[in-house]
Protein backbone atom coordinates (compact mmCIF):
# COMPACT_ATOMS: atom_id res chain seq x y z
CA UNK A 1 73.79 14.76 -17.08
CA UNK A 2 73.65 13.71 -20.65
CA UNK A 3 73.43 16.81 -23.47
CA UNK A 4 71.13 16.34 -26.43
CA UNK A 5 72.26 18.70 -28.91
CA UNK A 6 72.07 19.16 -32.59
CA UNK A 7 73.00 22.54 -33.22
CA UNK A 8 70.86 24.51 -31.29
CA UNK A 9 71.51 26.73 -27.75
CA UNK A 10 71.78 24.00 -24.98
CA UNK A 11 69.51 24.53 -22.18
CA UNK A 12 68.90 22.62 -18.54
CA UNK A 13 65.03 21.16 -18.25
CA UNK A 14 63.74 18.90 -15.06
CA UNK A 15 61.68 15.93 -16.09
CA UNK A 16 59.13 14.62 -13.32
CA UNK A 17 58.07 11.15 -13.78
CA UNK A 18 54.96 9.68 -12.30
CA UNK A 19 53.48 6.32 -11.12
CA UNK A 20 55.10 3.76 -13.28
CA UNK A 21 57.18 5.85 -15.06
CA UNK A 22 59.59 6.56 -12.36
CA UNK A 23 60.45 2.56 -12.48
CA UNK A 24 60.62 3.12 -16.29
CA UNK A 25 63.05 6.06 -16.12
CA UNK A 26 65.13 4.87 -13.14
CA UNK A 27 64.18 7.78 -10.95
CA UNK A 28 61.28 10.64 -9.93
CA UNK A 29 63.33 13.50 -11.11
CA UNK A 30 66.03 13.92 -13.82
CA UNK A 31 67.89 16.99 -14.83
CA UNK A 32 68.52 17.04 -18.78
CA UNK A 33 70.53 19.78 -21.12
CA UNK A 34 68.93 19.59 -24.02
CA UNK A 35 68.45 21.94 -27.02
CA UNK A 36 65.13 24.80 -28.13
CA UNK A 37 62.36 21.95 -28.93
CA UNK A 38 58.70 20.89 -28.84
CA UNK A 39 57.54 18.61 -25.85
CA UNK A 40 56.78 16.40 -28.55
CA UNK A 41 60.45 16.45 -29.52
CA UNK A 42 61.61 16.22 -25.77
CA UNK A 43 58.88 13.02 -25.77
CA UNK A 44 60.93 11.26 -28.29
CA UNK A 45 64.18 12.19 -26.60
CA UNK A 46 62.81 10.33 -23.62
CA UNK A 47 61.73 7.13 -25.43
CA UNK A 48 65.09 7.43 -26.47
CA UNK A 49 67.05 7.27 -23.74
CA UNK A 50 64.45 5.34 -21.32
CA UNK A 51 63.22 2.38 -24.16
CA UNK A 52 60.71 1.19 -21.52
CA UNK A 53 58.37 4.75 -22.05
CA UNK A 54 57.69 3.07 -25.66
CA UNK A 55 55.85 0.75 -24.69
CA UNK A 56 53.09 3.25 -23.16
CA UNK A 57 51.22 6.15 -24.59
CA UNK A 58 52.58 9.10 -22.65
CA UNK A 59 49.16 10.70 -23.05
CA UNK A 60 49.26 13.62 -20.29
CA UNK A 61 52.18 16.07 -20.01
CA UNK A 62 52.48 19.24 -17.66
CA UNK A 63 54.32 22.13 -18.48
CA UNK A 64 55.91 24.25 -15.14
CA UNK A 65 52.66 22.68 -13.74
CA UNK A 66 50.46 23.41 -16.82
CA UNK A 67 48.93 21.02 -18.88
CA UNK A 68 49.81 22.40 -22.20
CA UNK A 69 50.10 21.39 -25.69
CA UNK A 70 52.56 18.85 -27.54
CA UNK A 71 53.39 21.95 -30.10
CA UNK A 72 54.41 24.23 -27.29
CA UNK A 73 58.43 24.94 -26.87
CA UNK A 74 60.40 24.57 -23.48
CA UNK A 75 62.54 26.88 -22.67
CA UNK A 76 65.46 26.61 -20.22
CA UNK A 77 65.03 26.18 -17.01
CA UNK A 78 61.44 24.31 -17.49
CA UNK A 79 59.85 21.53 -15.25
CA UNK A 80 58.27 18.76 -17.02
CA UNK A 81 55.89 16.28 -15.53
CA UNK A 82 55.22 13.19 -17.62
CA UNK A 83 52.18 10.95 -16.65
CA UNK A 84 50.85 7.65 -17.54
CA UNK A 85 47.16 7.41 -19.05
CA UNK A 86 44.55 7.73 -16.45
CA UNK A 87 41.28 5.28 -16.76
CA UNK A 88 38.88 4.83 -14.43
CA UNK A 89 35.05 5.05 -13.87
């Protein structure tokens, strides 16, 4: 497991991946320590490490199973599930 810290408490989170994300990330699940941030923050984190999530709009993110907002902090211990746009008719 790979820490992202820059000076803050570290703290464990679960990332979920969904439809073609998981063959962007490399997996369904992954377990990250990571410091006190934004999803927007954890976002760029994941671009980061998985260069492939760049090329897509990550438009809908769930929060322990809520869809919440981009401004909204994780705290340890939270699941989040990252999905690709949806379109459809």
């Amino acid at each position: 497991m790979q820490g992202y810290h820059i000076g803050g408490k570290q703290m464990k989170v679960h990332i979920k991946y969904y439809a073609k994300y998981v063959e962007y990330a490399g997996a369904k699940i992954e377990d990250l320590e990571v410091e006190r941030m934004s999803i927007s923050d954890l976002l760029e984190v994941l671009k980061d490490r998985h260069p492939r999530l760049k090329e897509e709009k990550m438009s809908i993110v769930a929060l322990n199973g809520r869809f919440g907002n981009e401004k909204t902090l994780i705290s340890d211990g939270d699941t989040i599930s990252v999905f690709p746009p949806v379109s459809g008719g």
